[in-house]
Every structure is written in C-alpha cells, then in structure tokens.
Protein backbone atom coordinates (compact mmCIF):
# COMPACT_ATOMS: atom_id res chain seq x y z
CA UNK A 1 0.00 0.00 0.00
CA UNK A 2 1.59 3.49 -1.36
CA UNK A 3 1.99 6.31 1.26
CA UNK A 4 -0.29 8.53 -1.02
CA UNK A 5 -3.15 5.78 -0.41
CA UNK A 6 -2.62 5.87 3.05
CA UNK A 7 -2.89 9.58 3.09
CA UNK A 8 -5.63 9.21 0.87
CA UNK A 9 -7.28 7.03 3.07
CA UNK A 10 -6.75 8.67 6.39
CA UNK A 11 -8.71 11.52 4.89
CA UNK A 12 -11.45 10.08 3.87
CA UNK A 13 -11.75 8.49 7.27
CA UNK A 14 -11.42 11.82 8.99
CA UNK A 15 -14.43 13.40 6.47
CA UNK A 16 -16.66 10.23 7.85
CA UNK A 17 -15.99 11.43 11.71
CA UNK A 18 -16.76 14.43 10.90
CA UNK A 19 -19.91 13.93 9.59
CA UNK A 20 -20.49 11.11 11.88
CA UNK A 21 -20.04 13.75 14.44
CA UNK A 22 -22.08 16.44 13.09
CA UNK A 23 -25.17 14.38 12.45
CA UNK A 24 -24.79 13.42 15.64
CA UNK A 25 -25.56 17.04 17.02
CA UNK A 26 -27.84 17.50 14.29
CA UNK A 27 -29.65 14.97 15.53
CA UNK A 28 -29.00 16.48 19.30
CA UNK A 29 -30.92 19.74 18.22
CA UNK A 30 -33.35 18.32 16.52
CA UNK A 31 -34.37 16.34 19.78
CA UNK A 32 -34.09 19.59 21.71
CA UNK A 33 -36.26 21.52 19.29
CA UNK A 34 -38.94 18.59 19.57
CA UNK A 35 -38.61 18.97 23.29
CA UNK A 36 -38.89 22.95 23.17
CA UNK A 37 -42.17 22.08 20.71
CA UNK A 38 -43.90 19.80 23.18
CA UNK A 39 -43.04 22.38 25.97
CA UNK A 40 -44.49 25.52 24.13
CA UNK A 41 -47.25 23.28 22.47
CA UNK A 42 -47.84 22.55 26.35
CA UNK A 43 -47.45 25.69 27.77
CA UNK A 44 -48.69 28.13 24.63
CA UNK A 45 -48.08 31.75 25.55
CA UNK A 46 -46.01 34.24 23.41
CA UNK A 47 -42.32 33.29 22.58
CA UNK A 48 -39.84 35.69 23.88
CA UNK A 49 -35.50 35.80 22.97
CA UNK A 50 -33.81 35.82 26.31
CA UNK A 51 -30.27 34.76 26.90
CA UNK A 52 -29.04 31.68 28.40
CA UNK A 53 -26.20 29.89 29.54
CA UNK A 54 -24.39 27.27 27.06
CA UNK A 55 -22.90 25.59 29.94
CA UNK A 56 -22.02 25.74 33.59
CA UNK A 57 -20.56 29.44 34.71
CA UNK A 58 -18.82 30.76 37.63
CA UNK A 59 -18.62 33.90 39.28
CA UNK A 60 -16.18 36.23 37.32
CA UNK A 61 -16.51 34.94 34.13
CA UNK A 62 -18.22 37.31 31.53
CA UNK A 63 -21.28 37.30 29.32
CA UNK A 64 -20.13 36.49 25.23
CA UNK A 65 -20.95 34.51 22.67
CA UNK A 66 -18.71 31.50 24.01
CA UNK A 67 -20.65 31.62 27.00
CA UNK A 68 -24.54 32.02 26.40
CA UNK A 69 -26.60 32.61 23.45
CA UNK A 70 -30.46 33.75 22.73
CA UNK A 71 -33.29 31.72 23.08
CA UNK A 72 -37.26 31.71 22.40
CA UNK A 73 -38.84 31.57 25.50
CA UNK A 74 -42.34 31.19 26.60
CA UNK A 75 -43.03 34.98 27.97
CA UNK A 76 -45.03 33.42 30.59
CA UNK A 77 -42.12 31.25 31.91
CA UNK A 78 -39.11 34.07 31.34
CA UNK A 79 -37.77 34.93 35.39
CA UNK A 80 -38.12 38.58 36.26
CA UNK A 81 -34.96 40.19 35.34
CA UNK A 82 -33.88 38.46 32.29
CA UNK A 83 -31.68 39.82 29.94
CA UNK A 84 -33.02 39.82 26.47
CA UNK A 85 -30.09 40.83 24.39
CA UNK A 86 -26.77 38.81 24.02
CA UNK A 87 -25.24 41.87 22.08
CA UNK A 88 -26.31 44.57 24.76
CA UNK A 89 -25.06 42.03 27.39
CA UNK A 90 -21.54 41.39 26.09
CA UNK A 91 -18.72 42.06 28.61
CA UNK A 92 -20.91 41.74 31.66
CA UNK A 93 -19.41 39.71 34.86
CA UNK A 94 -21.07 37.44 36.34
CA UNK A 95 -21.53 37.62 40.53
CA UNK A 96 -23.53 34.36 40.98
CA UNK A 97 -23.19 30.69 39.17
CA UNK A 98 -25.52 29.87 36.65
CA UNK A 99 -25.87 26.38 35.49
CA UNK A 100 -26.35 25.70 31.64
CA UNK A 101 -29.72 26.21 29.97
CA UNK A 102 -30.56 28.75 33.10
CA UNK A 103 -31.27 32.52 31.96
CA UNK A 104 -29.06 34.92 32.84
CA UNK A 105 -31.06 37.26 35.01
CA UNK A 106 -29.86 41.02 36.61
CA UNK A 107 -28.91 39.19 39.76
CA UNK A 108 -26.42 37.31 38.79
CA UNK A 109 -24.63 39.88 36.76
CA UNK A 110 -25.26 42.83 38.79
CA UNK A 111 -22.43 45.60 40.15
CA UNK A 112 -20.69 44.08 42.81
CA UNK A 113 -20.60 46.28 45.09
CA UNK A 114 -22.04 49.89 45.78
CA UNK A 115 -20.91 52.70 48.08
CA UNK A 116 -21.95 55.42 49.94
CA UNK A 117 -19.70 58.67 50.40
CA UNK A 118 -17.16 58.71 53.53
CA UNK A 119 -18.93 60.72 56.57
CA UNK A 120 -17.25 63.41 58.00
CA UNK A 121 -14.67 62.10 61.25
CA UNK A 122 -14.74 58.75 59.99
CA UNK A 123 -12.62 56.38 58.31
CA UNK A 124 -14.22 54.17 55.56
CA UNK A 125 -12.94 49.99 56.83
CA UNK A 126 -13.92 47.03 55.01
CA UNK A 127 -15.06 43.73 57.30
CA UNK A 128 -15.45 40.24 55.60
CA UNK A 129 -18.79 38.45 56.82
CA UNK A 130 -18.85 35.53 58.00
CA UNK A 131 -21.09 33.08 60.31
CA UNK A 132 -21.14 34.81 63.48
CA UNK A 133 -20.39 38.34 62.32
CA UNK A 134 -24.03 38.74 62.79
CA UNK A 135 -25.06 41.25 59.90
CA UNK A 136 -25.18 40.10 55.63
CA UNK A 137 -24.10 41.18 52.69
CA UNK A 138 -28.15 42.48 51.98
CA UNK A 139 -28.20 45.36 55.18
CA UNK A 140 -28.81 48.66 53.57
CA UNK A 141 -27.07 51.73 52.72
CA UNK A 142 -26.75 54.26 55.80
CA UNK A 143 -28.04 51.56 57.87
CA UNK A 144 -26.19 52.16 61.36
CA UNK A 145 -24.37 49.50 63.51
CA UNK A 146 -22.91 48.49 66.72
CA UNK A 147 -20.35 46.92 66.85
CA UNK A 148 -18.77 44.65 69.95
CA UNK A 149 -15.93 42.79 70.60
CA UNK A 150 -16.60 39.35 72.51
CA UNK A 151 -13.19 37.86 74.01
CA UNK A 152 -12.55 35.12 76.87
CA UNK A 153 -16.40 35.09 77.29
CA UNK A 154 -16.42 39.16 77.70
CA UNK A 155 -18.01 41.22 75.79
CA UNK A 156 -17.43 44.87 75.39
CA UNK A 157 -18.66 47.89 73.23
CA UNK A 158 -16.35 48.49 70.13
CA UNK A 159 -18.71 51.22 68.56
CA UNK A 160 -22.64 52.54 68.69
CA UNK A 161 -21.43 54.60 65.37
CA UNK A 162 -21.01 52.49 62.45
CA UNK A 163 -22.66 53.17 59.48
CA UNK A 164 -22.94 51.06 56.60
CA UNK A 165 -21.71 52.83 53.36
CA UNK A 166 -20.86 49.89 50.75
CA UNK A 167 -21.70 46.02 50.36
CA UNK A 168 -20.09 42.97 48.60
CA UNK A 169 -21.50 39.86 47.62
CA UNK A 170 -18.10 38.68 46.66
CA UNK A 171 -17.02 36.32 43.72
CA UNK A 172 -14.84 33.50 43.16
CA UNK A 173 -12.84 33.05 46.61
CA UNK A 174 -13.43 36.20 48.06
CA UNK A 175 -16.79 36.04 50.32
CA UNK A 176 -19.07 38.84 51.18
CA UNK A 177 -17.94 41.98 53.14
CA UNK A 178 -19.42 45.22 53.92
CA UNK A 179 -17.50 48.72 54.62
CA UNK A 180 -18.49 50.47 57.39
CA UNK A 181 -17.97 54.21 58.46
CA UNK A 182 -15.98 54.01 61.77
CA UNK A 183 -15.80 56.82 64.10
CA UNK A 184 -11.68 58.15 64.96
CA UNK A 185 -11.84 57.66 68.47
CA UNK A 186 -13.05 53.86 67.99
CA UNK A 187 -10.94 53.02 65.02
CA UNK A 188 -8.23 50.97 67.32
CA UNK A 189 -10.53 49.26 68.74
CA UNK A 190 -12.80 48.18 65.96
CA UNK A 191 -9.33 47.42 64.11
CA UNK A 192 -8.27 45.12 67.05
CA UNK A 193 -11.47 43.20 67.02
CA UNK A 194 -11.54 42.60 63.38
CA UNK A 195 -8.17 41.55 63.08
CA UNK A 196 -8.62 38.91 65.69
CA UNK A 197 -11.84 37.83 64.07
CA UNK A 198 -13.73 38.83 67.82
CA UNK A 199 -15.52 41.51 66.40
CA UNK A 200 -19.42 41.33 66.20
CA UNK A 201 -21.86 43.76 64.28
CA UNK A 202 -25.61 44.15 65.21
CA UNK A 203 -28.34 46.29 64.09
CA UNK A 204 -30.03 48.01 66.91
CA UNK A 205 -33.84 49.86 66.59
CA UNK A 206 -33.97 53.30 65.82
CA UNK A 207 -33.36 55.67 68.45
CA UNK A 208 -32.22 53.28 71.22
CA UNK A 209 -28.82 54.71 71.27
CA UNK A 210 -27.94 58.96 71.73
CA UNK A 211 -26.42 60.13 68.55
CA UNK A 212 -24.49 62.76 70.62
CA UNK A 213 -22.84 59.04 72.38
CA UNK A 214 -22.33 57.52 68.76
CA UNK A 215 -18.30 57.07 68.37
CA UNK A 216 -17.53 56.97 72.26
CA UNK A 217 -17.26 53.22 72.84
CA UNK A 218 -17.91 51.83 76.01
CA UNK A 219 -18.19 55.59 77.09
CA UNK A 220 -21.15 55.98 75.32
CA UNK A 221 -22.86 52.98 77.30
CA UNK A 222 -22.02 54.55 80.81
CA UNK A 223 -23.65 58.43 79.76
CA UNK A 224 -27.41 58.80 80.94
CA UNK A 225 -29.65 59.85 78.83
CA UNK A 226 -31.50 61.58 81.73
CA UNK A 227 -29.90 61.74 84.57
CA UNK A 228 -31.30 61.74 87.56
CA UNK A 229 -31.05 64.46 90.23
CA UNK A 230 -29.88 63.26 93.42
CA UNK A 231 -32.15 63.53 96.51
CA UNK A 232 -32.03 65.48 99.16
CA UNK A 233 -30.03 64.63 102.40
CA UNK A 234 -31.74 63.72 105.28
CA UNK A 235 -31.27 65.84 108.61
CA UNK A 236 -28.88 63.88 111.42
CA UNK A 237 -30.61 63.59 114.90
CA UNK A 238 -27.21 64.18 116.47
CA UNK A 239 -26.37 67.12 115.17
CA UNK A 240 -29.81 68.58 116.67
CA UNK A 241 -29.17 66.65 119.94
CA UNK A 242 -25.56 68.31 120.24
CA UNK A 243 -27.19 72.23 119.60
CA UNK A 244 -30.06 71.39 122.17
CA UNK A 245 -27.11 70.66 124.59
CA UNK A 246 -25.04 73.75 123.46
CA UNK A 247 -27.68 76.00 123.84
CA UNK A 248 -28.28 76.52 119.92
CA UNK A 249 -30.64 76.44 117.53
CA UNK A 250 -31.46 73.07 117.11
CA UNK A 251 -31.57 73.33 113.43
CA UNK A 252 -28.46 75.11 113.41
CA UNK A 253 -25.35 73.59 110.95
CA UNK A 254 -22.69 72.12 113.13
CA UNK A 255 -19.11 72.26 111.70
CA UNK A 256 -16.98 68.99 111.71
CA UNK A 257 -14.59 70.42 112.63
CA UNK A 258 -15.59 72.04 115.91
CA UNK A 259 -13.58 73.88 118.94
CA UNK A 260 -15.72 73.17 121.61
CA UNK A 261 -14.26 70.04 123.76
CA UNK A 262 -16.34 67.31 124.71
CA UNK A 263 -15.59 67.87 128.13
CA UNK A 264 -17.82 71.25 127.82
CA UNK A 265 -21.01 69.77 126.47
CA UNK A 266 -22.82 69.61 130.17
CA UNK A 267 -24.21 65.92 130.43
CA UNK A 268 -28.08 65.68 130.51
CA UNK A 269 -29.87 66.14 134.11
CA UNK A 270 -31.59 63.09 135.16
C-alpha cells in the first residue's frame, strides 16, 4: 500500500468522523427543538429571545458569545430580570453561578458592590462576613451598627457609630464583606477586634442609642440619657441633739470640725 493511499485514506476516514459527528448534534438539536415544541405546544403563551447559559458558569466569568446565546422563551415562563439581548449584554461579569440552559437574570450579573460617600470624622474599613459576624451582605445603605468585641467570654462595646456605606457579595474566593464608616476615636478598637476575628456587628432599633454618644465606645454605654437628680439629704438627729445641749438652735449647721471640747457639752440632768 503506497503512502499517497494511506494519506488518501486517512482523509477520507477523517471526512466520515466528521460527519459522523455532526449528524450526531444535528440529531442532538433536533431532539431539543422537539422537546422545546412539546413544551411551548404545552405551555402556549407568546415566545420571547432571552439569553441563556451554554454551559455551567462561575462567578467572574463574563457574558459572550462563548458563553450564552439567545433563546425563544415562553413569555409566561421568562424569570423577572432576564436579559433579552446577548449583544447589549456582552462584557458583563457574572456575581452568581448559573448552570447551563438557566437565563441569565440582573442578579447574577449585577455591580458588585455599591458605596456610599465617607462621613465626615470617619474612616471608611472594610469587614469580611462571616457566620457569626451577625449582619449580611443584603443590610442597607446608611443603615447604622454596633459593633462589639466578645473575648474570653467578655463582651465589650467596640462602637454605637457604624454606618454602613458599601456592600459585597463577593465572587470567586473572596466572600461577602461590607464597609463600614468608623468613628476616629473607635478606630483601634474596631481594628483590634476585626483583626482577631472577635468583632461582632448588630443592628439596633432606631433611636435606642444617643447620637451625641455615637463614636464613644464603652463611654457611650455609661452616659445617661436623663440623669437623675440626686435627693435630698436627710437631717442627722445628732447634730440637733448636740445644739439642744449647746444651747443653739437646734436646726443650726454644726461644723466637723468644731472647737468646743467634749468635756464642755454639760451631760443631761436626770
């Protein structure tokens, strides 16, 4: 057998794969078309073009044509959100998997994070949530915070001034965080108990702590609201008993320091 036969050969083995392999997915679509019939001759409704993921996507990897295409959809089934444009959709990073055949929604491929400007007398710090932070990803904007730090079964008052100016869902191996506006006179502290992963975050109602106390720590804690005038102090019998024996007024104030010896106080007459 000459090499040019081989050759020859080989070819016209490869050409028979190939075509062996593309009637093969021909014959893939054309199942999938006669499933997407039955469904929309099952569900009716008005056919939509949404886009959808060719196959299995992680967070970080962007929206193209290697990635998802557009499909007819019944309107009635489309989730709210859906993108319905592959070319206005190009270059978008995804925030969320998606498995294949799933529509890419607004959730999965919206901004990662989003901010608030930097209050005056604070310092913007990022904290990454976890189980027992006690706060998610989802608190609001502006939403304000207090923050504690619980050590050796102690807990004590980091801050009653955080506010919440920017959120992160995260992607790929970096979880959820939030940044928080930290006071200056509690910024040691709250960087102490976030480095040492003591540091815990709740969300307290509205108006339950003084704003004037906000940034003060465990300072803020021990300041009254209203405090509370102190009472009056009581009159002492003995210093009435000793002016009825000196021959004073018995409401008269007696110094404590006084010159008159005990000796001279005359001792009361049977």
């Amino acid at each position: 057998m000459s090499k040019r036969f081989r050759l020859i050969l080989s070819a016209a083995f490869g050409v028979l794969a190939l075509m062996a392999c593309l009637g093969y997915g021909e014959q893939v679509r054309a199942e999938a078309e006669t499933d997407r019939a039955e469904a929309l001759e099952r569900y009716g409704g008005e056919l939509v073009g949404i886009v959808v993921a060719t196959h299995d996507l992680e967070p970080g990897e962007k929206v193209d044509s290697l990635t998802c295409e557009e499909r007819d959809w019944v309107a009635e089934l489309v989730p709210d959100g859906a993108l319905t444009s592959l070319e206005e959709s190009l270059g978008l990073t995804l925030t969320s998997p998606v498995s294949a055949g799933t529509p890419i929604t607004q959730t999965a491929v919206r901004e990662d994070s989003a901010t608030l400007p930097i209050p005056e007398g604070t310092v913007a710090m990022s904290v990454a949530l976890g189980d027992k932070t006690g706060v998610g990803p989802d608190v609001a904007l502006g939403t304000t915070l207090v923050g504690y730090r619980v050590l050796d079964g102690e807990t004590r008052t980091v801050s009653t001034g955080l506010t919440v100016i920017g959120t992160s869902e995260g992607s790929g191996a970096s979880g959820p965080s939030i940044t928080v506006a930290v006071p200056l006179g509690d910024v040691a502290a709250f960087i102490a108990a976030a480095t040492d992963g003591t540091l815990r975050l709740v969300q307290p109602a509205d108006g339950l702590y003084d704003p004037d106390a906000q940034g003060s720590g465990d300072a803020a804690d021990a300041i009254p609201s209203d405090p509370v005038a102190p009472s009056e102090v009581p009159a002492v019998e003995g210093d009435a008993a000793i002016g009825d024996a000196l021959g004073e007024d018995p409401g008269a104030e007696i110094p404590l320091s006084s010159d008159v010896p005990i000796e001279a106080i005359p001792e009361e007459q049977p």
